[in-house]
Protein backbone atom coordinates (compact mmCIF):
# COMPACT_ATOMS: atom_id res chain seq x y z
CA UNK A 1 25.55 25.32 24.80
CA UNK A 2 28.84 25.66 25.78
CA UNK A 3 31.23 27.55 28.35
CA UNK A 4 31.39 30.99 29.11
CA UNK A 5 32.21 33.59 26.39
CA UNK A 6 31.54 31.35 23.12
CA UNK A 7 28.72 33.58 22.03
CA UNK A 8 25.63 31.40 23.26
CA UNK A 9 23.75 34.73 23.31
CA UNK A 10 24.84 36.45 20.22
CA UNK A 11 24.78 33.06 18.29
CA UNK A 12 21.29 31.89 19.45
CA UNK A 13 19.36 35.07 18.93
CA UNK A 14 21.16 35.53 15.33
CA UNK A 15 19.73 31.51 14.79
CA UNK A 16 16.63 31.94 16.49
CA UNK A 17 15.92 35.54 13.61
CA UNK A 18 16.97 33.21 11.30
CA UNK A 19 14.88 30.55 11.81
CA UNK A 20 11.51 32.50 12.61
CA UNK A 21 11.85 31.26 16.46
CA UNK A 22 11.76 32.86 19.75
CA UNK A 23 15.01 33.34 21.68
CA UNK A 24 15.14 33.11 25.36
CA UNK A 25 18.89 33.83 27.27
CA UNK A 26 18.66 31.21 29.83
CA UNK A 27 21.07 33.60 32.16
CA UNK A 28 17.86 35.34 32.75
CA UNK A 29 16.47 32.64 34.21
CA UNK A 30 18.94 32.17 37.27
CA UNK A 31 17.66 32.66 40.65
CA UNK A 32 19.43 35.79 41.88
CA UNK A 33 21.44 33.37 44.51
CA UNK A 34 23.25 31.99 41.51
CA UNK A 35 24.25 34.96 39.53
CA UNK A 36 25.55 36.40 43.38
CA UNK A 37 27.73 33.47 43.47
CA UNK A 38 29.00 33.73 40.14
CA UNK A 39 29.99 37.42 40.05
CA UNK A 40 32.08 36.59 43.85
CA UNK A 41 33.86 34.27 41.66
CA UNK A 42 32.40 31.02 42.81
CA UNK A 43 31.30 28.21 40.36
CA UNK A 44 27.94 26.81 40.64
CA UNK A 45 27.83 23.30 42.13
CA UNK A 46 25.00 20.25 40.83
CA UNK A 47 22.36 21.75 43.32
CA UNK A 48 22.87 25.51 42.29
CA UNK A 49 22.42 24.21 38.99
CA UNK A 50 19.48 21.53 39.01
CA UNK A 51 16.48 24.49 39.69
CA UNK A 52 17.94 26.43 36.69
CA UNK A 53 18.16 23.78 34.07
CA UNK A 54 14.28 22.11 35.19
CA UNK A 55 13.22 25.99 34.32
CA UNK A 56 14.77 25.89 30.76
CA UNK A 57 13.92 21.94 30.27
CA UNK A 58 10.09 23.41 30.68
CA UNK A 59 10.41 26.14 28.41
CA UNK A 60 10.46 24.31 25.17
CA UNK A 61 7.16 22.30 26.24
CA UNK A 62 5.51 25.35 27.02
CA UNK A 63 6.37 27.51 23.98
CA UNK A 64 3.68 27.98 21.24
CA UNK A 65 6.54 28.39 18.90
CA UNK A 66 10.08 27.24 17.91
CA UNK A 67 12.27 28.25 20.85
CA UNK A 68 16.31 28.55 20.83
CA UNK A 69 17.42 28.85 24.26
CA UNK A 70 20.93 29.99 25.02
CA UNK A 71 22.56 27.65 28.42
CA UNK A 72 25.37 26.36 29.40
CA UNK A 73 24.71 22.82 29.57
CA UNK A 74 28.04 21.72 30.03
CA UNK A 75 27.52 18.43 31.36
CA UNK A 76 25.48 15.35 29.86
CA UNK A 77 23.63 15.09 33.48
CA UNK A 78 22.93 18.66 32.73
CA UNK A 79 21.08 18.15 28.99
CA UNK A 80 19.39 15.00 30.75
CA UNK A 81 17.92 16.93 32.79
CA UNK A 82 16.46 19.78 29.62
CA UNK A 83 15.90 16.68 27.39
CA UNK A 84 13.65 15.10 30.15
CA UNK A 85 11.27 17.70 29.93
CA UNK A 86 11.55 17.89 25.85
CA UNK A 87 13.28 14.86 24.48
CA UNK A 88 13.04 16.60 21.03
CA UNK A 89 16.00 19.44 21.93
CA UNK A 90 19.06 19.40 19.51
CA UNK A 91 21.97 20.79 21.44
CA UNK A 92 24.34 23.10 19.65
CA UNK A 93 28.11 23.41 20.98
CA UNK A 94 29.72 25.96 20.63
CA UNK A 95 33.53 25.14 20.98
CA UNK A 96 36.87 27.42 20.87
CA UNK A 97 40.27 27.97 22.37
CA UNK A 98 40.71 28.70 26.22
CA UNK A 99 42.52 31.76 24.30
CA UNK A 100 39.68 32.97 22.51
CA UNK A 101 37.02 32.63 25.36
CA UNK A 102 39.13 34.18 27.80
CA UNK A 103 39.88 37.10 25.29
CA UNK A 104 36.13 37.28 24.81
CA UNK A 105 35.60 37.12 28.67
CA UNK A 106 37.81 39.80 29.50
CA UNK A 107 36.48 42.33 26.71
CA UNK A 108 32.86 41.91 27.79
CA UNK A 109 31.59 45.03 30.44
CA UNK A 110 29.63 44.59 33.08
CA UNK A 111 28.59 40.49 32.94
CA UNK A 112 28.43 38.85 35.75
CA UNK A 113 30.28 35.80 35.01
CA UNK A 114 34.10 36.73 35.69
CA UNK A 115 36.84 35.36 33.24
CA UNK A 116 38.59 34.13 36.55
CA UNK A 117 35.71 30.93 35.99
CA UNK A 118 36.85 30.15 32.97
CA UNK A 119 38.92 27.59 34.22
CA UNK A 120 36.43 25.73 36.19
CA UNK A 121 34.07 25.63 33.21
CA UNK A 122 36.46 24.40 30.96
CA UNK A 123 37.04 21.80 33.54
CA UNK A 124 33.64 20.65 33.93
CA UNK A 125 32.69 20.62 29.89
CA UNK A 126 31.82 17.43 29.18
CA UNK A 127 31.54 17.24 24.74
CA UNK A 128 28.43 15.80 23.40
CA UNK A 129 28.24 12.23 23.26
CA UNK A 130 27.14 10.55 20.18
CA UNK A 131 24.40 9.51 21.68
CA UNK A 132 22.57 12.93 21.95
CA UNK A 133 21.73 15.19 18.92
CA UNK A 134 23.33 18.08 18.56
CA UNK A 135 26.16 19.59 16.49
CA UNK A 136 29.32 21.06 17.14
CA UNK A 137 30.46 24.99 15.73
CA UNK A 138 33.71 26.10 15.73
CA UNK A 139 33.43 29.83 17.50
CA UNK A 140 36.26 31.27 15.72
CA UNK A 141 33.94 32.13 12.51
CA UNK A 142 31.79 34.78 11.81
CA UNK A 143 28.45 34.79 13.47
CA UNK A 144 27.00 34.31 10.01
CA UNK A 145 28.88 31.84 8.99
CA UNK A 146 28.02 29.69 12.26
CA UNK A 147 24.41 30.38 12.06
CA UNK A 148 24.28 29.06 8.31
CA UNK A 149 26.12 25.66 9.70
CA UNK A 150 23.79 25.31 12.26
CA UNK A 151 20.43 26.15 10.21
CA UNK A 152 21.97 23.44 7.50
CA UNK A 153 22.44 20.92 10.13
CA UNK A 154 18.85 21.47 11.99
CA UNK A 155 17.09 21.26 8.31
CA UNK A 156 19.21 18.49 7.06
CA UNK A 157 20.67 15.13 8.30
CA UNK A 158 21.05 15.65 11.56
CA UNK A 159 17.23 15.70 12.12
C-alpha cells in the first residue's frame, strides 16, 4: 500500500517471486471511469473508490494460492473494506519523501496517474494504525533490500 510512485508494483511482484505467490496490480482492476478521472487530474472520491477495493478485498478469498496484491489503500476505511472480505491480509506500507515520489512520478512514461495528484494522496494517507497488521518499508532502499524486510517480517513476529 501506499501513495502514488512508492513502487507498490515493482515491490509486490519482486515479494510475491520471492515468496512463491501470485501477484496481481490492483490498477488493473479499476473500472475504466476511474483511471479517466485520474489521468484528467481528478482524485478519486469514497464512491469512485468503494467498487475497486470490494474487487481486491475478494481476490485473496478466491485465490488458490498466496496472493500479493499491489493498492493504494491509503485510508483505514479503505483496508476495512479489503480486510472484510479476508481478515487475514497483512498490509505493507510503503513510505518515502514527497521528494522522492514526486521524482519517481515525474520519471515514469505513460501512467495514468499524473504527479500533479500527488498532493491529494499525500493528503488523504492515513499510516497504519496499530491496530491492523502490517509493516512499514522505507522506499528509499533497494528493491532487494525492502523485499528481504518484508519477507522477514511476514515469516517472523509480525505473524
Amino acid at each position: 500500500m501506499g501513495v502514488a510512485g512508492c513502487g507498490k508494483s515493482t515491490v509486490g511482484a519482486a515479494l510475491a517471486e520471492r515468496l512463491g505467490a501470485e501477484f496481481l496490480d490492483g490498477d488493473s482492476l479499476h473500472p475504466q471511469a476511474n483511471i479517466d478521472k485520474m489521468a484528467s487530474g481528478t482524485p478519486l472520491n469514497d464512491d469512485d473508490r468503494a467498487p475497486w477495493l470490494a474487487e481486491i478485498g475478494r481476490r485473496f478469498p478466491a485465490s488458490s494460492t498466496a496472493l500479493v496484491i499491489a493498492c493504494s489503500a491509503l485510508k483505514r476505511s479503505y483496508r476495512d473494506i479489503i480486510r472484510s472480505a479476508d481478515p487475514s491480509v497483512v498490509f505493507v506500507h510503503l513510505h518515502g519523501t514527497r521528494e522522492l515520489l514526486n521524482a519517481r512520478m515525474t520519471a515514469r512514461p505513460g501512467h495514468f496517474m499524473p504527479a500533479s495528484l500527488l498532493d491529494s494522496q499525500l493528503a488523504t494517507l492515513e499510516p497504519l494504525q496499530s491496530d491492523e497488521v502490517g509493516i512499514v518499508v522505507d522506499i528509499s532502499k533497494p528493491v532487494e533490500d525492502m523485499v528481504n524486510q518484508i519477507a522477514v517480517a511476514l515469516t517472523g513476529a509480525l505473524l
